[in-house]
N, C-alpha and C. Protein backbone atom coordinates (compact mmCIF):
# COMPACT_ATOMS: atom_id res chain seq x y z
N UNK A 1 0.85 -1.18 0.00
CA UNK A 1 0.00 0.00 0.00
C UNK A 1 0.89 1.23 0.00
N UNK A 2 1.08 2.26 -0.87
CA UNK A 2 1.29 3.30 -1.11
C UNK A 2 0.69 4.54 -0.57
N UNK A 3 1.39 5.50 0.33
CA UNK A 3 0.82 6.55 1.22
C UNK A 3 0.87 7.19 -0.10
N UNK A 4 -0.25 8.38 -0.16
CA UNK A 4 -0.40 9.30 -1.28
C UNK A 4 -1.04 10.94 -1.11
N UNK A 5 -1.10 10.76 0.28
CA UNK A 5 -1.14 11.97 0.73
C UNK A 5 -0.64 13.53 0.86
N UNK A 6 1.09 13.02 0.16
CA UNK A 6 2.03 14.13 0.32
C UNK A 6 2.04 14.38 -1.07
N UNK A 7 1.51 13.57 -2.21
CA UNK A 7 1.72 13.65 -3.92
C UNK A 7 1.96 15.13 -4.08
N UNK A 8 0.93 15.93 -4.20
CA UNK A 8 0.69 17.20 -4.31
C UNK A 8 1.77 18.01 -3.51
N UNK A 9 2.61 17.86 -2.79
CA UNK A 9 3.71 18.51 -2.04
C UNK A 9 4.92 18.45 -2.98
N UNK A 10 4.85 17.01 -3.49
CA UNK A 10 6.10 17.03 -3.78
C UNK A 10 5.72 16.74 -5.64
N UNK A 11 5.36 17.73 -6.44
CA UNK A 11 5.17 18.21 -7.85
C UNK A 11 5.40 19.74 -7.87
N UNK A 12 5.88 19.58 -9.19
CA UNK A 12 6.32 20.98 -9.89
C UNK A 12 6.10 20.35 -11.46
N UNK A 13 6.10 21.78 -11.84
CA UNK A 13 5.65 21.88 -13.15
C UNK A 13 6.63 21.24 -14.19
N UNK A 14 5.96 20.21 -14.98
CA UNK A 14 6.70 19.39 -15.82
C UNK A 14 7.15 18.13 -15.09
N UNK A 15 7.21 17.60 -14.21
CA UNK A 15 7.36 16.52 -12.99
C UNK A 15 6.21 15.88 -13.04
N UNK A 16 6.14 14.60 -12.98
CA UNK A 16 5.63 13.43 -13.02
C UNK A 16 5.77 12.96 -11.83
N UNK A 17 4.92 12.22 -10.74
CA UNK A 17 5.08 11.37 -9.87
C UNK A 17 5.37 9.86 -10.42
N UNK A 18 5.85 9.27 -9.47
CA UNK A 18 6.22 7.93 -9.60
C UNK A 18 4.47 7.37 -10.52
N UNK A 19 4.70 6.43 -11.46
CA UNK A 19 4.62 5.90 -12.13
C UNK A 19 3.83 4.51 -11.64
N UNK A 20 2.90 4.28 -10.98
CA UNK A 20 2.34 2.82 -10.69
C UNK A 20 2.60 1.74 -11.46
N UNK A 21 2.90 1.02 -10.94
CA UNK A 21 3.55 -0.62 -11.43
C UNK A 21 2.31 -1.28 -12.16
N UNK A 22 2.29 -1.26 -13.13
CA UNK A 22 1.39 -2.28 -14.36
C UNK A 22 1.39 -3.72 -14.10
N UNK A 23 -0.04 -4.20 -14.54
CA UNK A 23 -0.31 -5.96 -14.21
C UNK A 23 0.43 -6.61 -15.88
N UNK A 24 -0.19 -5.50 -16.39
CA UNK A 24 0.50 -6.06 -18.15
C UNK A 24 0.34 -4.76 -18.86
N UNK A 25 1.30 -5.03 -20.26
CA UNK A 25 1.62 -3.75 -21.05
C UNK A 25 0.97 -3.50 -22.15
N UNK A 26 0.57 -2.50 -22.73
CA UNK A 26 -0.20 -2.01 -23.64
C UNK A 26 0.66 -2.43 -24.70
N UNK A 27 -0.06 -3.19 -25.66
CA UNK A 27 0.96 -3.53 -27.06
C UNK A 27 1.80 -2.40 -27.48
N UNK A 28 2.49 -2.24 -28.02
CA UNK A 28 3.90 -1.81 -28.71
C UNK A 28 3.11 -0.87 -29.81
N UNK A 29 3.23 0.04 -30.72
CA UNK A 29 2.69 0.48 -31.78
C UNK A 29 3.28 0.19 -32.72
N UNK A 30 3.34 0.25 -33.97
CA UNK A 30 4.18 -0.49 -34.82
C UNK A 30 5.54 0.56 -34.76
N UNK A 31 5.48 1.70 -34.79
CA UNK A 31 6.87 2.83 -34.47
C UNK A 31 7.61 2.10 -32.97
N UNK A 32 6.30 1.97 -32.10
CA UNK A 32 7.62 1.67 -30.97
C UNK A 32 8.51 0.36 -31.02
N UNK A 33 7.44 -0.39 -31.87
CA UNK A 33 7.73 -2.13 -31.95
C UNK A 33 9.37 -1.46 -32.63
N UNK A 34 9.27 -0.82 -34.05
CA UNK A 34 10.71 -0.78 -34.64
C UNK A 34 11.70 -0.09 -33.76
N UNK A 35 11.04 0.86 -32.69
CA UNK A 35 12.17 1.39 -32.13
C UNK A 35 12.71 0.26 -31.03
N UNK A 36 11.94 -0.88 -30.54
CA UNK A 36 12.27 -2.00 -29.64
C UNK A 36 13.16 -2.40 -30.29
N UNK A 37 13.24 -2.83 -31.68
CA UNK A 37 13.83 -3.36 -32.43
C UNK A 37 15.19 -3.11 -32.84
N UNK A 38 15.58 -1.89 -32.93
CA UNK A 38 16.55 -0.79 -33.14
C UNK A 38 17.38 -0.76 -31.60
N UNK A 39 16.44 -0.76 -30.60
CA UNK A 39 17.35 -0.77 -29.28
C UNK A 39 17.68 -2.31 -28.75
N UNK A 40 17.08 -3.41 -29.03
CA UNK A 40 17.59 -4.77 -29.08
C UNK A 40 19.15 -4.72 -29.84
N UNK A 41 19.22 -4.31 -30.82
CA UNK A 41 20.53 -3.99 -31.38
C UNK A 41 21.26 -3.42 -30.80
N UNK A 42 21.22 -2.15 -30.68
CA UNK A 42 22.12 -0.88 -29.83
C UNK A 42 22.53 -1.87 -28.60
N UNK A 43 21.15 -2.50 -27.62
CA UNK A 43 22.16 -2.70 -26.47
C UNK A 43 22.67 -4.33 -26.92
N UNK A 44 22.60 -5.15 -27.22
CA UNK A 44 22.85 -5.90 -27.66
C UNK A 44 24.64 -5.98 -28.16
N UNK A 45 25.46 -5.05 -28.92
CA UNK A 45 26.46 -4.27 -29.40
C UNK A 45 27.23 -3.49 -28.20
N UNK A 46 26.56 -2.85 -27.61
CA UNK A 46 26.76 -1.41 -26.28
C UNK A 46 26.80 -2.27 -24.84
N UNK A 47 25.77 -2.13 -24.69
CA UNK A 47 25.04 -2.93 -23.50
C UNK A 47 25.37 -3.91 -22.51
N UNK A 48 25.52 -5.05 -23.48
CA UNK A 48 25.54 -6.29 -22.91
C UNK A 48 26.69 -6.66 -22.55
N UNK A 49 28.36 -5.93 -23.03
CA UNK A 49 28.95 -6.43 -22.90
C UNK A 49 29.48 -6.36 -21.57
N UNK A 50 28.38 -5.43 -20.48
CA UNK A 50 28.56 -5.46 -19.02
C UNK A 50 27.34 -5.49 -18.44
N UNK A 51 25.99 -5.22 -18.99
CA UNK A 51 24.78 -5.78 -18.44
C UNK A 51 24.66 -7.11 -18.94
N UNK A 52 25.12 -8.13 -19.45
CA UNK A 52 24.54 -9.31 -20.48
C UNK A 52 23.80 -9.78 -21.34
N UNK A 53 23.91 -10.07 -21.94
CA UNK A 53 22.47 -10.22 -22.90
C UNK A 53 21.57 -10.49 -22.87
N UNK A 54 21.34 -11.25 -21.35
CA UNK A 54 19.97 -11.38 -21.20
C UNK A 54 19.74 -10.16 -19.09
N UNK A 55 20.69 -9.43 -19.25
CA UNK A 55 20.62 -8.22 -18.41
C UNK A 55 20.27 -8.60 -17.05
N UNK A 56 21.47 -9.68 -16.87
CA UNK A 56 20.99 -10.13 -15.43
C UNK A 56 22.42 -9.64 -15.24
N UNK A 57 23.09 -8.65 -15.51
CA UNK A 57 24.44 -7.92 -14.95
C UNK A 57 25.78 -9.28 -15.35
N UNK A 58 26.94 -8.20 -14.99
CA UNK A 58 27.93 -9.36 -15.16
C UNK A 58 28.87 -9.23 -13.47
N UNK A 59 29.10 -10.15 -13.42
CA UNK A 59 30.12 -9.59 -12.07
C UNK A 59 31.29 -8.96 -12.26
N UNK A 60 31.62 -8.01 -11.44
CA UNK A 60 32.64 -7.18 -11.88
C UNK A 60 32.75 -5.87 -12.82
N UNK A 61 31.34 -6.26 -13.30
CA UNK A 61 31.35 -5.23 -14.44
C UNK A 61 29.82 -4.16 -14.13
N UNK A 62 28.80 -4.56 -13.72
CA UNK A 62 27.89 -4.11 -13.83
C UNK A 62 26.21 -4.47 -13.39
N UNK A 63 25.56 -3.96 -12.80
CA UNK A 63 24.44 -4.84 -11.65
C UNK A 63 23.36 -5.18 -13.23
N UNK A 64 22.52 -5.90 -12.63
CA UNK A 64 21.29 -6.37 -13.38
C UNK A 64 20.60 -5.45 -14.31
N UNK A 65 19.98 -5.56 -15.00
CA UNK A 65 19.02 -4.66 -15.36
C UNK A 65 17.49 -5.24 -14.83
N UNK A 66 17.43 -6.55 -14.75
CA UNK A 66 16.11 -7.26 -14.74
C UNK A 66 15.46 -6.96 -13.21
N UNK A 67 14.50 -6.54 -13.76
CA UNK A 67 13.67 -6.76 -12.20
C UNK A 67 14.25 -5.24 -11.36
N UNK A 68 14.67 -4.31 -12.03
CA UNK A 68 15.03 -3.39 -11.42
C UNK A 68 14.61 -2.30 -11.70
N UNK A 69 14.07 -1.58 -10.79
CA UNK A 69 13.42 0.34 -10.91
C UNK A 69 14.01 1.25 -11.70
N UNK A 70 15.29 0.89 -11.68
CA UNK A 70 16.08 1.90 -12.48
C UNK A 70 15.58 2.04 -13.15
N UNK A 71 15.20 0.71 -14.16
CA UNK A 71 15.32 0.59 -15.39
C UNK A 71 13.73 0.93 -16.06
N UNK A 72 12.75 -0.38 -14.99
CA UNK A 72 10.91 0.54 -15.35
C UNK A 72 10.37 1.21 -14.26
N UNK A 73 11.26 2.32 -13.31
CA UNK A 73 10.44 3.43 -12.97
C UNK A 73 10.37 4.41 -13.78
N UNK A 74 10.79 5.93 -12.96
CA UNK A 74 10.70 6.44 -13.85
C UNK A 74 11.62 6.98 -15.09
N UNK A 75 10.89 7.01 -16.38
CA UNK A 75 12.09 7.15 -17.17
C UNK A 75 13.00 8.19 -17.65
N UNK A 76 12.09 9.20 -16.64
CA UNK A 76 13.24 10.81 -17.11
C UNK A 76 14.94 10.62 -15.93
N UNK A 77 14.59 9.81 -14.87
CA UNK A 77 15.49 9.49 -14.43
C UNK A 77 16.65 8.26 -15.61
N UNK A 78 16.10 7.44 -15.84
CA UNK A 78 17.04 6.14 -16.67
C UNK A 78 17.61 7.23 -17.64
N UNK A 79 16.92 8.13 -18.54
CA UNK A 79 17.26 8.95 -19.83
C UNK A 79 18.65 10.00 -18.86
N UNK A 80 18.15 10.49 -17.88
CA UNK A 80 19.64 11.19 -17.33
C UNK A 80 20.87 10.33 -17.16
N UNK A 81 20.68 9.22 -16.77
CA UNK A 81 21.46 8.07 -16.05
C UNK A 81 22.29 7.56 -17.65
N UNK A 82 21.59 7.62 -18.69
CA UNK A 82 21.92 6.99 -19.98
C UNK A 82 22.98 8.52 -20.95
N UNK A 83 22.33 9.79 -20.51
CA UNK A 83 22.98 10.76 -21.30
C UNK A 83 23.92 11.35 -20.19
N UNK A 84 24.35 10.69 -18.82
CA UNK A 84 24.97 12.06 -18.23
C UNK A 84 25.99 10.61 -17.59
N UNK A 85 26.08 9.44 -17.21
CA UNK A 85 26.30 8.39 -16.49
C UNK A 85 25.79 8.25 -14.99
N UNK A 86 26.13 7.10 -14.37
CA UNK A 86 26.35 6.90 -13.07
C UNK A 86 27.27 6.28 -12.41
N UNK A 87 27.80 6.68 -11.04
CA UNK A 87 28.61 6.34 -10.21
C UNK A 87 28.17 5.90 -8.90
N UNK A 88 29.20 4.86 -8.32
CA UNK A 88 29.18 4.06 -7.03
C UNK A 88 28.11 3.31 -7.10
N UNK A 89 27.56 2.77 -5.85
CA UNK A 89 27.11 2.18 -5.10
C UNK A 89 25.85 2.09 -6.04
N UNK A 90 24.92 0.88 -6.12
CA UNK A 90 23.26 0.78 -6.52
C UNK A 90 22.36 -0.34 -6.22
N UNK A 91 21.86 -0.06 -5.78
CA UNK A 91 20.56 -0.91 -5.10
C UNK A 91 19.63 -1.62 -6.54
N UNK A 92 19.89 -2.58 -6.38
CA UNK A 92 19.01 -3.30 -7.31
C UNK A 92 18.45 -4.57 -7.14
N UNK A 93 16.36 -4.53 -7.19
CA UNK A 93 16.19 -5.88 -6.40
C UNK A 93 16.32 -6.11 -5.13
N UNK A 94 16.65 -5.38 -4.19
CA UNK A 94 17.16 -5.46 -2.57
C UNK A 94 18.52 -5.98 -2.43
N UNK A 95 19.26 -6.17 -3.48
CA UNK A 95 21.07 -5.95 -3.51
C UNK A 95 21.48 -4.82 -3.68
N UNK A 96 22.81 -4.69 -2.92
CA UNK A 96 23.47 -3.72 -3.36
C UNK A 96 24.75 -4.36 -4.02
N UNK A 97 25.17 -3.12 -5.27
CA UNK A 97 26.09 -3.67 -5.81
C UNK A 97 26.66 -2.19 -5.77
N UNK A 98 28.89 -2.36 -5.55
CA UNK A 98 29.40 -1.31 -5.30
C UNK A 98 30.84 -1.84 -5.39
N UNK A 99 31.75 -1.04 -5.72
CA UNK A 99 32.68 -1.42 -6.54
C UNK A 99 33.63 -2.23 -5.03
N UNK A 100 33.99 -3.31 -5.21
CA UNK A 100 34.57 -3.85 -6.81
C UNK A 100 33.95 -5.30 -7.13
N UNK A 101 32.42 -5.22 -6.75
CA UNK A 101 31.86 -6.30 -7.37
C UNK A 101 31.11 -5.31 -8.61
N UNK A 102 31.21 -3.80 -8.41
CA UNK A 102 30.67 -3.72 -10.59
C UNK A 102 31.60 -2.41 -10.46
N UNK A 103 32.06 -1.91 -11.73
CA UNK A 103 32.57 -1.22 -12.05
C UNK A 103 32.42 0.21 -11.31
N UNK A 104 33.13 1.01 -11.22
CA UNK A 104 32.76 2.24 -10.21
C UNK A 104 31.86 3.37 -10.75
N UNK A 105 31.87 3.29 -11.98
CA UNK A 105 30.99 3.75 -13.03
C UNK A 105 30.18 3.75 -14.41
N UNK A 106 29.43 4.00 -14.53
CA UNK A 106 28.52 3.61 -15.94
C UNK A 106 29.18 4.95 -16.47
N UNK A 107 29.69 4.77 -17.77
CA UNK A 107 29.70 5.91 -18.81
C UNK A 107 28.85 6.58 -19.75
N UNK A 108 28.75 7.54 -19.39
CA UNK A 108 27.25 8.70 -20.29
C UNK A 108 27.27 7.74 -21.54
N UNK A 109 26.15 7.83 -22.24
CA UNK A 109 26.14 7.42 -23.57
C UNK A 109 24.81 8.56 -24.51
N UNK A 110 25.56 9.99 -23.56
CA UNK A 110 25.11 10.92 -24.35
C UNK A 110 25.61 11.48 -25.61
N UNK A 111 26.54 10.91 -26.32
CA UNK A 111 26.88 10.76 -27.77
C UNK A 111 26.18 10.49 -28.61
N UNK A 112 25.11 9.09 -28.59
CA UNK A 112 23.86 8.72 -29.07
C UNK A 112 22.71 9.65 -29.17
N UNK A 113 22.26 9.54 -30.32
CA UNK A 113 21.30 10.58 -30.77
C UNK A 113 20.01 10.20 -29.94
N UNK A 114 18.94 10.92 -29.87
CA UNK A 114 17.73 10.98 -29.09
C UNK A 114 17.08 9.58 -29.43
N UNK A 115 17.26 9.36 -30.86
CA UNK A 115 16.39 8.15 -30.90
C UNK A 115 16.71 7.10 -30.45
N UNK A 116 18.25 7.41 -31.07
CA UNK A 116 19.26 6.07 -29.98
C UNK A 116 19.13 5.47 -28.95
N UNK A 117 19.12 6.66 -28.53
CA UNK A 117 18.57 6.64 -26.57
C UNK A 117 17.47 6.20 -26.31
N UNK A 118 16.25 6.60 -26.92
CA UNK A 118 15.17 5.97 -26.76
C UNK A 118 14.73 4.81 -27.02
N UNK A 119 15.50 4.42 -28.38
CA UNK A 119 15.41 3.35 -28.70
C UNK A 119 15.95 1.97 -27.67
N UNK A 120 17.19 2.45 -27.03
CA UNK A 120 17.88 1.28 -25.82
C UNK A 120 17.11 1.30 -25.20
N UNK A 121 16.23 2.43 -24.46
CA UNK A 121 15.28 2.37 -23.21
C UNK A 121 13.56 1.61 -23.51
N UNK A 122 13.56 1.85 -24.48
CA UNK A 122 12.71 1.03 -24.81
C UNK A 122 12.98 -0.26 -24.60
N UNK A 123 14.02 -0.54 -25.56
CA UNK A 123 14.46 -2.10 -25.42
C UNK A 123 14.20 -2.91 -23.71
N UNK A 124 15.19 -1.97 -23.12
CA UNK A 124 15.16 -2.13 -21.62
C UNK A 124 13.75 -2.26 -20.89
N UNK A 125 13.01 -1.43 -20.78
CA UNK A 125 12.29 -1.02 -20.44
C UNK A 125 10.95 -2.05 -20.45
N UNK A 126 10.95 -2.71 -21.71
CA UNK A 126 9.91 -3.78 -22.39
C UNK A 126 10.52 -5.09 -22.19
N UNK A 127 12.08 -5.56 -22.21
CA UNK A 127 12.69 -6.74 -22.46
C UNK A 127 12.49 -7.59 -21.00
N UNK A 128 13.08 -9.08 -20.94
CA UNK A 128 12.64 -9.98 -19.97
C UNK A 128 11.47 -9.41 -18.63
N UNK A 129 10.41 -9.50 -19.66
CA UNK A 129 9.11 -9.63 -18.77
C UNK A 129 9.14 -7.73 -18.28
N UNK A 130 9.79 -7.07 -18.54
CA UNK A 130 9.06 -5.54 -17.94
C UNK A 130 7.92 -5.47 -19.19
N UNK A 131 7.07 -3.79 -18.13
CA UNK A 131 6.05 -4.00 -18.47
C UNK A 131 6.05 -2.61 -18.75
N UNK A 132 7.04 -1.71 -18.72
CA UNK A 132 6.93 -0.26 -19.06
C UNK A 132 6.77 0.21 -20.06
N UNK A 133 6.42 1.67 -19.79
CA UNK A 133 5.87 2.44 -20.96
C UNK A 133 7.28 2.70 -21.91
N UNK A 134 7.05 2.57 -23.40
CA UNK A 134 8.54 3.02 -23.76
C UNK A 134 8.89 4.86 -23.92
N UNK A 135 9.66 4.94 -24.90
CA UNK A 135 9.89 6.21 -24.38
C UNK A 135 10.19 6.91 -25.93
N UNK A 136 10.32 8.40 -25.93
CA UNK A 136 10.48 8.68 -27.60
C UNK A 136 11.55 9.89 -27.51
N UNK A 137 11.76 10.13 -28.88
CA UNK A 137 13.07 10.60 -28.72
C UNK A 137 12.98 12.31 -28.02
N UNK A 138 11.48 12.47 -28.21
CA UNK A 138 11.59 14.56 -27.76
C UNK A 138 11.45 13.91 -26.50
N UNK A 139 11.28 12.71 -25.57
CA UNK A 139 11.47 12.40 -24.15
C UNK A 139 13.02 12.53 -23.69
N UNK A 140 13.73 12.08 -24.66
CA UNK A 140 14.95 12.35 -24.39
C UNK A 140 15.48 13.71 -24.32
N UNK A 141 15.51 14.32 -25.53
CA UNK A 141 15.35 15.59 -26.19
C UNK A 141 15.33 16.66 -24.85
N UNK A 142 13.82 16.92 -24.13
CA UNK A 142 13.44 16.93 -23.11
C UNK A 142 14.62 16.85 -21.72
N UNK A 143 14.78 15.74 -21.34
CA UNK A 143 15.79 15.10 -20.79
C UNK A 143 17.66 16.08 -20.97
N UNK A 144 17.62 15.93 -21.88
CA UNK A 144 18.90 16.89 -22.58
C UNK A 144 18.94 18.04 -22.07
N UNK A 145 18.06 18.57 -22.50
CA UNK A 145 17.69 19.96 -21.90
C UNK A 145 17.56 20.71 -20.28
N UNK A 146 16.72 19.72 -19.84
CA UNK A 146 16.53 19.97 -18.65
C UNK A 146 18.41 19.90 -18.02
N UNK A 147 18.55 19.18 -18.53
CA UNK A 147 20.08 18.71 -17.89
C UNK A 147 21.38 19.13 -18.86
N UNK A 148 21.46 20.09 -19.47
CA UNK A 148 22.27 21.06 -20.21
C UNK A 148 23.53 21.27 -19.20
N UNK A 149 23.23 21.69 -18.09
CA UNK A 149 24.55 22.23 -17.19
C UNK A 149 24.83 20.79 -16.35
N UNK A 150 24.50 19.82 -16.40
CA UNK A 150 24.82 18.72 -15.59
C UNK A 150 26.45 18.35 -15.51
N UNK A 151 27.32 18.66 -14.89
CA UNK A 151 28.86 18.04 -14.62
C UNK A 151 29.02 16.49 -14.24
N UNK A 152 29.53 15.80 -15.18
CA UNK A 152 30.09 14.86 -14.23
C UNK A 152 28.68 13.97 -14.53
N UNK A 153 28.98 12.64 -13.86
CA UNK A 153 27.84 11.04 -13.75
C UNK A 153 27.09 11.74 -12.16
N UNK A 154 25.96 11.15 -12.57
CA UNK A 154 24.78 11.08 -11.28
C UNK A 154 25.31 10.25 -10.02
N UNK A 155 24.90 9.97 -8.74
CA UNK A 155 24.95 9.01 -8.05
C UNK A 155 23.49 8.69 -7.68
N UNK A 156 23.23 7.02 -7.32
CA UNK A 156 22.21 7.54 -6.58
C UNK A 156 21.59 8.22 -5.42
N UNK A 157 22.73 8.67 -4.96
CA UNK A 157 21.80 9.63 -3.72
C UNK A 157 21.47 11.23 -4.56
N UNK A 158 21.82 11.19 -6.05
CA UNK A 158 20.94 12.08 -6.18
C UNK A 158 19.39 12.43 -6.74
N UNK A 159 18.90 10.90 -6.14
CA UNK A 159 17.31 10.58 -6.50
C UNK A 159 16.95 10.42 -5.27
């Protein structure tokens, strides 16, 4: 059960609250299906060679993707995490993983164009059994912007 009393305290304009967890996912549209398709590749190439290919993490290199918030909460957070990086310590699943069982940092992969980006998060986002909404490229776009002056990888204590 979710307290929901403070929602309205904690919004500002353009902010989204957390995102309620879905029983099942609204089919794909045929644009998002190709952009699933397009980011199966990207991370597949990018990705996997420290999340795995089937994104249950690698040791040493990098925590899970499966079964983890990062990845289907919310997604203006994953889109910063993907264009700016992250560092240390991360909770995933009720593990923590922190160096030197994964790497001390994820590297931005704000080089990749908007669709790019959207396209991996999609992938992510939909792949082994998630159920999230995917995402499009002015989400990223968006994302970019808001975070123009950002220095440096995120941690999570800055969520």
């Amino acid at each position: 059960l979710t307290d929901t009393r403070f929602d309205s305290l904690l919004a500002w304009p353009g902010h989204e609250g957390p995102r309620p967890a879905k029983d099942t996912a609204r089919p794909l549209t045929s644009k998002e299906r190709a952009l699933y398709v397009k980011g199966h590749t990207i991370y597949s190439g990018l990705c996997a060679s420290c999340h795995g290919a089937e994104g249950k993490g690698m040791p040493m290199l990098a925590p899970p993707l499966v079964k983890s918030d990062w990845v289907t909460g919310d997604p203006d957070r994953l889109a910063r995490i993907l264009l700016h990086g992250l560092e240390g310590a991360i909770e995933v699943a009720g593990k923590t993983y922190a160096p030197p069982e994964i790497l001390p940092a994820m590297p931005p992969a704000g080089m990749m164009s908007n669709d790019e980006l959207a396209a991996t998060m999609t992938y992510i986002r939909r792949a082994w059994g998630h159920q999230a909404d995917p995402v499009t490229g002015g989400d990223i776009q968006r994302n970019r912007d808001l975070t123009a002056t950002q220095e440096g990888a995120y941690s999570t204590t800055d969520w």
